[in-house]
PDB file of N, CA and C in Angstrom:
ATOM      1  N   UNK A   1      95.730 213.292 -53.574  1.00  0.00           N
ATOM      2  CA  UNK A   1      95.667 214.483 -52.761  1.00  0.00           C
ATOM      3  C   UNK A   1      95.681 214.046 -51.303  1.00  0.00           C
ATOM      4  N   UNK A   2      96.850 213.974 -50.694  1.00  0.00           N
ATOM      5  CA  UNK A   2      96.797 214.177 -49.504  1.00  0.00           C
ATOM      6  C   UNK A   2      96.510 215.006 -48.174  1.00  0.00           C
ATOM      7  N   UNK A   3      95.982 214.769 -46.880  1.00  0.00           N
ATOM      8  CA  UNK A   3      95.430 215.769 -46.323  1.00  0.00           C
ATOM      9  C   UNK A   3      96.451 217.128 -45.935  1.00  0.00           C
ATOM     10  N   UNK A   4      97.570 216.636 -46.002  1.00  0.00           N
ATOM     11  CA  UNK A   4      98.242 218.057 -45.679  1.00  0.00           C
ATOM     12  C   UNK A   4      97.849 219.023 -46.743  1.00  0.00           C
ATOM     13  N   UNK A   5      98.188 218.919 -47.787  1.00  0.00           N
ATOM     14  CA  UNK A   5      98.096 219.833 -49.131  1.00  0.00           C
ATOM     15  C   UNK A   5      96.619 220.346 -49.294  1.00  0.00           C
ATOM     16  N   UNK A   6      95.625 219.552 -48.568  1.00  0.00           N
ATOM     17  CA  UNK A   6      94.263 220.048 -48.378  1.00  0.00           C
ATOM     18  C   UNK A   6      93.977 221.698 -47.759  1.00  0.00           C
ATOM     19  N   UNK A   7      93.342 222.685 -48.247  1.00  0.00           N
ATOM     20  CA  UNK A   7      93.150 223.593 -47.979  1.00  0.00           C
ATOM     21  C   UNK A   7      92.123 223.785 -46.846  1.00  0.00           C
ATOM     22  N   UNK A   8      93.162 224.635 -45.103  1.00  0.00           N
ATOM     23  CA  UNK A   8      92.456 224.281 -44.248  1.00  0.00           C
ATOM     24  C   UNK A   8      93.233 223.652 -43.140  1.00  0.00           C
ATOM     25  N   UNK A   9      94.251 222.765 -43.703  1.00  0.00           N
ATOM     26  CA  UNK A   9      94.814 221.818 -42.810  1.00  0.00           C
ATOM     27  C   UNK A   9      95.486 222.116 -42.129  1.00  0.00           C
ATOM     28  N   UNK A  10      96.074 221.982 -40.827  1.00  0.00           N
ATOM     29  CA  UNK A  10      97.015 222.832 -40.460  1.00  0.00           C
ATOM     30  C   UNK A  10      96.889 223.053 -39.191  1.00  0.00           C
ATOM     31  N   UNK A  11      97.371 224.016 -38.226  1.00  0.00           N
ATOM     32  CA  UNK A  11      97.434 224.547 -37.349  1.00  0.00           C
ATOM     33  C   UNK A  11      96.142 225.345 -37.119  1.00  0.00           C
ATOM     34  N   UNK A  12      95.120 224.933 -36.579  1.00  0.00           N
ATOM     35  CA  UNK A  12      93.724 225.625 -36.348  1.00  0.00           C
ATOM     36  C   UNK A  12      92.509 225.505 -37.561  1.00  0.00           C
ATOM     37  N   UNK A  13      93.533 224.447 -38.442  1.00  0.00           N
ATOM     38  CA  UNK A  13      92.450 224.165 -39.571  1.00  0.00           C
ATOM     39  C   UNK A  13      91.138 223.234 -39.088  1.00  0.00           C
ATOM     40  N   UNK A  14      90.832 222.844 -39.979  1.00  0.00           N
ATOM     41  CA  UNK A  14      89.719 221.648 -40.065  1.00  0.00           C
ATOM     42  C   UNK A  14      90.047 220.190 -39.109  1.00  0.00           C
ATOM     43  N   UNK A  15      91.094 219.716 -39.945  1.00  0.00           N
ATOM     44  CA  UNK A  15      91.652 218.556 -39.294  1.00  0.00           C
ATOM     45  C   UNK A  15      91.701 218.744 -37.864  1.00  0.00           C
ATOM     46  N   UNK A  16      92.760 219.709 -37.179  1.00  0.00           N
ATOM     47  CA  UNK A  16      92.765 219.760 -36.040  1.00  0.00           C
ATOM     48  C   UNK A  16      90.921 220.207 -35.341  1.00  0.00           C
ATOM     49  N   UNK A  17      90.494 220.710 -35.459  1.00  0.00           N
ATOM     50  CA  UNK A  17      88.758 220.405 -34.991  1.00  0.00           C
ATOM     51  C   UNK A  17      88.424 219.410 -34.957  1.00  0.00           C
ATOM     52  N   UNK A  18      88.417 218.432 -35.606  1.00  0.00           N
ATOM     53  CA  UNK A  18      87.993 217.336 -35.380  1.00  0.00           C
ATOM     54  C   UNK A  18      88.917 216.478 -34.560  1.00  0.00           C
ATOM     55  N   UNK A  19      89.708 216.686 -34.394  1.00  0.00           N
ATOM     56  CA  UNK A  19      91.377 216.180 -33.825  1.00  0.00           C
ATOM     57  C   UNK A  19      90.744 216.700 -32.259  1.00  0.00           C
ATOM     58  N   UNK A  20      90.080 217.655 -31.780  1.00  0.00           N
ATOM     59  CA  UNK A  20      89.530 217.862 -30.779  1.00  0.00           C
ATOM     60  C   UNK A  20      88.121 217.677 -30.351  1.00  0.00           C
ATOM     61  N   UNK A  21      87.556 217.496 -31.468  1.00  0.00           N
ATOM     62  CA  UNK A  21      85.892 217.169 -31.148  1.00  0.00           C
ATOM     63  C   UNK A  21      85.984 215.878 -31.075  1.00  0.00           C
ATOM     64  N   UNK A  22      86.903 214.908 -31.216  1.00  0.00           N
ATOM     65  CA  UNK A  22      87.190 213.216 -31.020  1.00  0.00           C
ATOM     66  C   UNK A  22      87.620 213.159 -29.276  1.00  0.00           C
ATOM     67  N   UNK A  23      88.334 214.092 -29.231  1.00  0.00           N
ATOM     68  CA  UNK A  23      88.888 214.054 -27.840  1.00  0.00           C
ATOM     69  C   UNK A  23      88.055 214.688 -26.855  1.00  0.00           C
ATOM     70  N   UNK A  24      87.121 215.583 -27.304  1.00  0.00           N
ATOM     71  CA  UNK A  24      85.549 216.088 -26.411  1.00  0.00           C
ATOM     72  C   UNK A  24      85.150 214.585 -26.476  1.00  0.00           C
ATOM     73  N   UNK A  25      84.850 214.007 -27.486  1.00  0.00           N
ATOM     74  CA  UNK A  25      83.694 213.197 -27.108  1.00  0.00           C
ATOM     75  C   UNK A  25      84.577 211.758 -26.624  1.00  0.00           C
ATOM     76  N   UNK A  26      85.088 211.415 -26.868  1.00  0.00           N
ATOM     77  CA  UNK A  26      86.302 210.209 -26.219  1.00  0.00           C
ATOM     78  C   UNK A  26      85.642 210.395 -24.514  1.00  0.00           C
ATOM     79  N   UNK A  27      86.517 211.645 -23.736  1.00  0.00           N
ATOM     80  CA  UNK A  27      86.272 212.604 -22.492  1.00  0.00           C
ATOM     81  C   UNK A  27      84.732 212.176 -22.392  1.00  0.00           C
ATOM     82  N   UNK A  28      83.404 212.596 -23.023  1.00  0.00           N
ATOM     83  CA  UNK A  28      82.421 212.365 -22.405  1.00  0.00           C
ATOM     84  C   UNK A  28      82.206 211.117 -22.119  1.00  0.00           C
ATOM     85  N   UNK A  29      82.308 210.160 -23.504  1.00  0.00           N
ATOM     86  CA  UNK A  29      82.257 209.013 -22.992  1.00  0.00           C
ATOM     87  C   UNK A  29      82.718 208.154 -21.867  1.00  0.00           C
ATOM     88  N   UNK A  30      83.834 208.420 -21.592  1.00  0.00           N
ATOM     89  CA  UNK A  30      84.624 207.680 -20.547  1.00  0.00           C
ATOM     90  C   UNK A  30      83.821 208.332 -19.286  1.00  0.00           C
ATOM     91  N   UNK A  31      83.277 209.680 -18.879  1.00  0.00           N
ATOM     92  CA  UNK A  31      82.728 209.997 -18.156  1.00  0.00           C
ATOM     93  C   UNK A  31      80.867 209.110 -18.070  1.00  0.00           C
ATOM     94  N   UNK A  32      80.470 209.123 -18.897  1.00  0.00           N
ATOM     95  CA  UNK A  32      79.463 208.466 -19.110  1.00  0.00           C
ATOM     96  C   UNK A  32      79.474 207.122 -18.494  1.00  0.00           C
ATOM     97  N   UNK A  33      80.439 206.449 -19.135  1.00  0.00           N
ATOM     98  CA  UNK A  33      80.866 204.751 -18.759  1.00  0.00           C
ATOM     99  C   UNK A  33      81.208 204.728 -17.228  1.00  0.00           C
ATOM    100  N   UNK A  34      81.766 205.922 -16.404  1.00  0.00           N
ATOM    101  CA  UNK A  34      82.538 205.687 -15.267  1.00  0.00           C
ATOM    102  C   UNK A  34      80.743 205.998 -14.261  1.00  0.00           C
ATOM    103  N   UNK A  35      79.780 206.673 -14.840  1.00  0.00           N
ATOM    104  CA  UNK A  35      79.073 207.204 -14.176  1.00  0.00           C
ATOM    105  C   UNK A  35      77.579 205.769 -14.175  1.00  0.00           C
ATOM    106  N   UNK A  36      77.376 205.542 -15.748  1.00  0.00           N
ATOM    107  CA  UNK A  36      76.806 204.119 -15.545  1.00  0.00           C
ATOM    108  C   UNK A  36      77.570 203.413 -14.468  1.00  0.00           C
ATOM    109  N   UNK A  37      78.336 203.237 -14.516  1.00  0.00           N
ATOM    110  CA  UNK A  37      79.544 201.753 -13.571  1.00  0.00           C
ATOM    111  C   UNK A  37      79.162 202.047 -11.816  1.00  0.00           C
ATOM    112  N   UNK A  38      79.338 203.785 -11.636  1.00  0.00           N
ATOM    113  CA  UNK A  38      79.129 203.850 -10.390  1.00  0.00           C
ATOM    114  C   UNK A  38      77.807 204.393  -9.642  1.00  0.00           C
ATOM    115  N   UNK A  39      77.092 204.832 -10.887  1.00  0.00           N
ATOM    116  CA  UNK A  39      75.829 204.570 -10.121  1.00  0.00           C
ATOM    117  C   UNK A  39      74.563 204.268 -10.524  1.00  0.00           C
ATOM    118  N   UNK A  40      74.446 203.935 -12.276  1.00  0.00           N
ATOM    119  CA  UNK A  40      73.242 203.338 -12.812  1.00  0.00           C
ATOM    120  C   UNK A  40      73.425 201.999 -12.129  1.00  0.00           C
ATOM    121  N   UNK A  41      74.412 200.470 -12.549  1.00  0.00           N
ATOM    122  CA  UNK A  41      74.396 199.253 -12.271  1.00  0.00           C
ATOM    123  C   UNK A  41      74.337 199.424 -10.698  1.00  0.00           C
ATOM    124  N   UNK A  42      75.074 199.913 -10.265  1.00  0.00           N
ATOM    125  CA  UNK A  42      74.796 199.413  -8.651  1.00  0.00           C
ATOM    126  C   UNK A  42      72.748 199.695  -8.494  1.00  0.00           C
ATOM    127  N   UNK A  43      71.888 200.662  -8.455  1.00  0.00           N
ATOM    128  CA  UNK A  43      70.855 200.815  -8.344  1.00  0.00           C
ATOM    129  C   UNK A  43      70.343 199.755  -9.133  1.00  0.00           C
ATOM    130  N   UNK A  44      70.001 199.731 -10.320  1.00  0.00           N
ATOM    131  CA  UNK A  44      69.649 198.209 -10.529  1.00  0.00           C
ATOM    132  C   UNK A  44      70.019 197.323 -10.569  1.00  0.00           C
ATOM    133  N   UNK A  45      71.238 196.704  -9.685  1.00  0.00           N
ATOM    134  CA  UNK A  45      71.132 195.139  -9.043  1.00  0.00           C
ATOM    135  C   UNK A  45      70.380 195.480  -7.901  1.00  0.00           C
ATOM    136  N   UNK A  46      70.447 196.880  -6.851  1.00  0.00           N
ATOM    137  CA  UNK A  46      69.990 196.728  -5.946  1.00  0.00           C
ATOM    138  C   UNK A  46      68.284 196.344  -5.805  1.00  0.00           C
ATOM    139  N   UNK A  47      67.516 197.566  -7.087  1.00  0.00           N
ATOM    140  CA  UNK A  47      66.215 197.632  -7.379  1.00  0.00           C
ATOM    141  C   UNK A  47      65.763 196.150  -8.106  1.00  0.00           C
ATOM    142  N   UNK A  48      66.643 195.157  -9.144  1.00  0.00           N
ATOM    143  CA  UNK A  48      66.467 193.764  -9.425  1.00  0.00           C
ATOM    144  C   UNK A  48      66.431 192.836  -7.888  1.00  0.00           C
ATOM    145  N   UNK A  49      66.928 192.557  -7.486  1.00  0.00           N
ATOM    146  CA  UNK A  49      66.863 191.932  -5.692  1.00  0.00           C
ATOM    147  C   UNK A  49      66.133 191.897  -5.177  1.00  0.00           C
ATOM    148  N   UNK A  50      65.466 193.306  -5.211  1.00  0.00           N
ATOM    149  CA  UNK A  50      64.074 193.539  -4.251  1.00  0.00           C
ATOM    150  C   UNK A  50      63.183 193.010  -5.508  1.00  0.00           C
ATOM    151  N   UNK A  51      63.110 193.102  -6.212  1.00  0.00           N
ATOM    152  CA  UNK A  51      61.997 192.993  -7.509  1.00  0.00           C
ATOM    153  C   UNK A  51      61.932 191.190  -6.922  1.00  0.00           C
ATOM    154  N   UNK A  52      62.846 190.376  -7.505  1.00  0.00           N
ATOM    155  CA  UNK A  52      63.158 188.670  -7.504  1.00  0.00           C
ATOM    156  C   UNK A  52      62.925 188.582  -5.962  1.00  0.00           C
ATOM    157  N   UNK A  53      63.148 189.290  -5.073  1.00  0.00           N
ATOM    158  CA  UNK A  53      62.432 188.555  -3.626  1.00  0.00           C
ATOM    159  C   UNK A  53      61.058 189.195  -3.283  1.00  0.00           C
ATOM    160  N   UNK A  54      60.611 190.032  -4.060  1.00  0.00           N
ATOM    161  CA  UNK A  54      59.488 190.295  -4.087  1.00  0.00           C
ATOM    162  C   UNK A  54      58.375 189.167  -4.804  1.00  0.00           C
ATOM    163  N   UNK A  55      59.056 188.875  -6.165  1.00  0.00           N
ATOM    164  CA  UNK A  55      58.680 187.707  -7.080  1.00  0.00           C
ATOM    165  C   UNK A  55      58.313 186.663  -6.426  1.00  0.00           C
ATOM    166  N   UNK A  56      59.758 185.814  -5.560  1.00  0.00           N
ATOM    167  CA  UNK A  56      60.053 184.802  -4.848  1.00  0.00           C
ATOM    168  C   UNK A  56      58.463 184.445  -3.883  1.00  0.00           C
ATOM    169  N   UNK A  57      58.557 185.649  -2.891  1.00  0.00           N
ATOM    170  CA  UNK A  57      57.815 185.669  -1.994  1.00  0.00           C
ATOM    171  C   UNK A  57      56.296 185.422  -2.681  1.00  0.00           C
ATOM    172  N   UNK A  58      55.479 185.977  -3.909  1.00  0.00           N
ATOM    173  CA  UNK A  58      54.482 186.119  -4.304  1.00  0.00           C
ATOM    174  C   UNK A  58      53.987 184.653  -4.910  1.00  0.00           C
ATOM    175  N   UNK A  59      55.360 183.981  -5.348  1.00  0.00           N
ATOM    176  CA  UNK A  59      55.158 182.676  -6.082  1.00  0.00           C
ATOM    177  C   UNK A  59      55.058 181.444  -4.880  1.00  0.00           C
ATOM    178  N   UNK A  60      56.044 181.810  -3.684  1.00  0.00           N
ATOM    179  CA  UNK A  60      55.598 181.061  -2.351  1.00  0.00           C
ATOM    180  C   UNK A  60      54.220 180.907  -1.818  1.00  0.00           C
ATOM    181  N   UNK A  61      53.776 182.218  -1.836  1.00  0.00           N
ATOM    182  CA  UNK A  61      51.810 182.100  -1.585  1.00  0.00           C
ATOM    183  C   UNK A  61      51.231 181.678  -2.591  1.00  0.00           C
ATOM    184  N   UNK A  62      51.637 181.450  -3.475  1.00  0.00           N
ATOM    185  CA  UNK A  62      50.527 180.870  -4.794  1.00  0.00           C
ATOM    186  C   UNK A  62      50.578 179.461  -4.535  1.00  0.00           C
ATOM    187  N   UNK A  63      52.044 179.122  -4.646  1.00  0.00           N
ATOM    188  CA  UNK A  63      52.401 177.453  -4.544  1.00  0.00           C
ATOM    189  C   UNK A  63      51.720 176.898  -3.027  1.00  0.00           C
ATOM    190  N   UNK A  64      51.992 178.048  -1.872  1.00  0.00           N
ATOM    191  CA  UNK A  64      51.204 177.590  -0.712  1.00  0.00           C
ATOM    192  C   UNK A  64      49.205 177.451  -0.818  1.00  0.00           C
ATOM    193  N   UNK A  65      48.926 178.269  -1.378  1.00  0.00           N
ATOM    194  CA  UNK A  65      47.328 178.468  -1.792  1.00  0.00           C
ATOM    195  C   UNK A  65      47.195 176.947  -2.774  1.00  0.00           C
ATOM    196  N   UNK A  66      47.940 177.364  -4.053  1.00  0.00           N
ATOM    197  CA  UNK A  66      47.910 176.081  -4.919  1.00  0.00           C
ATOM    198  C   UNK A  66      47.784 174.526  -3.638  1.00  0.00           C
ATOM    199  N   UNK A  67      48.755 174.497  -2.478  1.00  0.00           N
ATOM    200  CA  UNK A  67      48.947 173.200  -2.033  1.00  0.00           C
ATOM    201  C   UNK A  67      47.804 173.065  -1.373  1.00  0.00           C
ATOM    202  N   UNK A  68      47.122 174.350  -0.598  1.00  0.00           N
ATOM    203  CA  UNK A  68      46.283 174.059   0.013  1.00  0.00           C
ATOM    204  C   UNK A  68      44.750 173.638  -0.382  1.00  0.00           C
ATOM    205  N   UNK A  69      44.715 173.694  -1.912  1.00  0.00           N
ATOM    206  CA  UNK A  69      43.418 173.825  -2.560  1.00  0.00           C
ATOM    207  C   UNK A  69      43.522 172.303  -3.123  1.00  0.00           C
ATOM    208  N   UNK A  70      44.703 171.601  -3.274  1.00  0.00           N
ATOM    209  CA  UNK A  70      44.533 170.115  -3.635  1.00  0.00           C
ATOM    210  C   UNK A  70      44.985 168.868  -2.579  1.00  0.00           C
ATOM    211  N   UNK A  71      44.975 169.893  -1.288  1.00  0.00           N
ATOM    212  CA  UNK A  71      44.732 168.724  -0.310  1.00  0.00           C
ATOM    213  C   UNK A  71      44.359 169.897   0.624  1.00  0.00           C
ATOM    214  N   UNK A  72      43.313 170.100   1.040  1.00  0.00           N
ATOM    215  CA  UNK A  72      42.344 171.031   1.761  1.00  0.00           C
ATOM    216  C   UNK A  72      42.327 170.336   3.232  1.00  0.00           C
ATOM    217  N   UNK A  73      42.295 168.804   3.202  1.00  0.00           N
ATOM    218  CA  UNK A  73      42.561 168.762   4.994  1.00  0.00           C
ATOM    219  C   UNK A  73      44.245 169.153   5.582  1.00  0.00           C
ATOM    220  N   UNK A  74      45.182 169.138   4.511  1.00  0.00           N
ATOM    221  CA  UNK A  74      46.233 169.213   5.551  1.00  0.00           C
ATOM    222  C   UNK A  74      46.479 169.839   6.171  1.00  0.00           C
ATOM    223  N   UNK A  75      46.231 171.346   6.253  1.00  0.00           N
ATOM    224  CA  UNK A  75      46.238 172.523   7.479  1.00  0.00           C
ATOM    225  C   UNK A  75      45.213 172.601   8.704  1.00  0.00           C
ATOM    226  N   UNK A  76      44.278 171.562   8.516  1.00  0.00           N
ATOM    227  CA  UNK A  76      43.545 171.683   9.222  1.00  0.00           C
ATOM    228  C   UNK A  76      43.747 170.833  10.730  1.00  0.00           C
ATOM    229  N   UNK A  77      42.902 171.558  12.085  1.00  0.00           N
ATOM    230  CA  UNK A  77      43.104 171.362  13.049  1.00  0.00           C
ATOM    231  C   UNK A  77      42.035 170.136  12.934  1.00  0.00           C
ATOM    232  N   UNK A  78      42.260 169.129  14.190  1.00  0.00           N
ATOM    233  CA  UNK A  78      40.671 167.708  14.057  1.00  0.00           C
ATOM    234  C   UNK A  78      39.642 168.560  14.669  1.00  0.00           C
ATOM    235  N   UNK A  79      38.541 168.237  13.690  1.00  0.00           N
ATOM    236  CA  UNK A  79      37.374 168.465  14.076  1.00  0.00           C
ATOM    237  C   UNK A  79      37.042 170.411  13.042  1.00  0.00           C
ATOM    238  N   UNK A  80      37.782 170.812  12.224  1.00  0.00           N
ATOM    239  CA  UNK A  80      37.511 171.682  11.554  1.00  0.00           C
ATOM    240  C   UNK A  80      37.390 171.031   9.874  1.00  0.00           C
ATOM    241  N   UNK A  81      36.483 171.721   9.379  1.00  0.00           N
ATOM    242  CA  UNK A  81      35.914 171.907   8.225  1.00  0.00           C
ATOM    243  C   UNK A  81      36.347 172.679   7.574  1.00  0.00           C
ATOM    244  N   UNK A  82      36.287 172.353   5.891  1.00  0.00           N
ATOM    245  CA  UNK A  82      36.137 173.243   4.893  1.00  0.00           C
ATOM    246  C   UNK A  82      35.543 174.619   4.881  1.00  0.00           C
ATOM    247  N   UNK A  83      34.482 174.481   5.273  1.00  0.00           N
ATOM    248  CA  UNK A  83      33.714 175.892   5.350  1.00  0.00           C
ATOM    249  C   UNK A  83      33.938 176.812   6.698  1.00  0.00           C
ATOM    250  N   UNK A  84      34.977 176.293   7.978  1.00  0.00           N
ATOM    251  CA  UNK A  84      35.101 177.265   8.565  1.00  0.00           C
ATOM    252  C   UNK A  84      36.771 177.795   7.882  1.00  0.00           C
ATOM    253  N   UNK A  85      37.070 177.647   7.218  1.00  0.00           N
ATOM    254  CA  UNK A  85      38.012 178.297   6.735  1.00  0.00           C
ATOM    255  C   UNK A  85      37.570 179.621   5.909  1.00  0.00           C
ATOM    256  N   UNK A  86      37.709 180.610   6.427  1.00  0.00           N
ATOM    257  CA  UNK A  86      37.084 181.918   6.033  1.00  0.00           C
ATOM    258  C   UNK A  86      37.999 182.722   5.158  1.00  0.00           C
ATOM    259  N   UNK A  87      38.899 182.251   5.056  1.00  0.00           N
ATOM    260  CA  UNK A  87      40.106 183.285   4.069  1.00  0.00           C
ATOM    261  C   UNK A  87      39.646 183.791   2.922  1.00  0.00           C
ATOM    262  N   UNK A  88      39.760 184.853   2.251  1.00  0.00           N
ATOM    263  CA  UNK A  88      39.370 184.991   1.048  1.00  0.00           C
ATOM    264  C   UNK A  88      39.996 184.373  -0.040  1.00  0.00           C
ATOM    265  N   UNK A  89      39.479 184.037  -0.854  1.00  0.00           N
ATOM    266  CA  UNK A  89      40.225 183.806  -2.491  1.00  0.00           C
ATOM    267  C   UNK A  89      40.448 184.487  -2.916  1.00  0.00           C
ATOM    268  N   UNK A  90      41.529 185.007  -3.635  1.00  0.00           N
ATOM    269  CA  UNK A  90      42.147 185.747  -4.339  1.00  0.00           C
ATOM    270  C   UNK A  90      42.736 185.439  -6.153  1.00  0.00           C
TER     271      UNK A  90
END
């Protein structure tokens, strides 16, 4: 049984509905894909960037804190101490 001889088929039958509900949704998709492309990815590379130099920057003060806590004289001016260093710990 082939689909022509199928009852329905035809000119405004079944087949053709779906012959157009493929081509509705084909149409959304490509709209979908063109609308991710031009403005989901651009916002998050932009919002990833700031995130990783936000990162960057946070891991620079740790590694700077980290350096300063296993050699505690090197920032220091002559004649200053440990204990006038008042910074908080964090």
């Amino acid at each position: 049984m082939s689909a022509p001889n199928t009852p329905g088929y035809g000119a405004g039958g079944v087949g053709r509905r779906i012959e157009e509900a493929i081509e509705l949704i084909e149409m959304e998709l490509r709209h979908a894909i063109t609308y991710v492309n031009d403005a989901v990815i651009p916002q998050v590379r932009r919002e990833s960037i700031s995130a990783m130099r936000t990162a960057a920057d946070t891991l620079r003060n740790l590694a700077d804190r980290f350096e300063r806590q296993s050699n505690p004289t090197a920032n220091q001016s002559p004649g200053q101490t440990n204990n006038q260093d008042k910074r908080p710990r964090t």
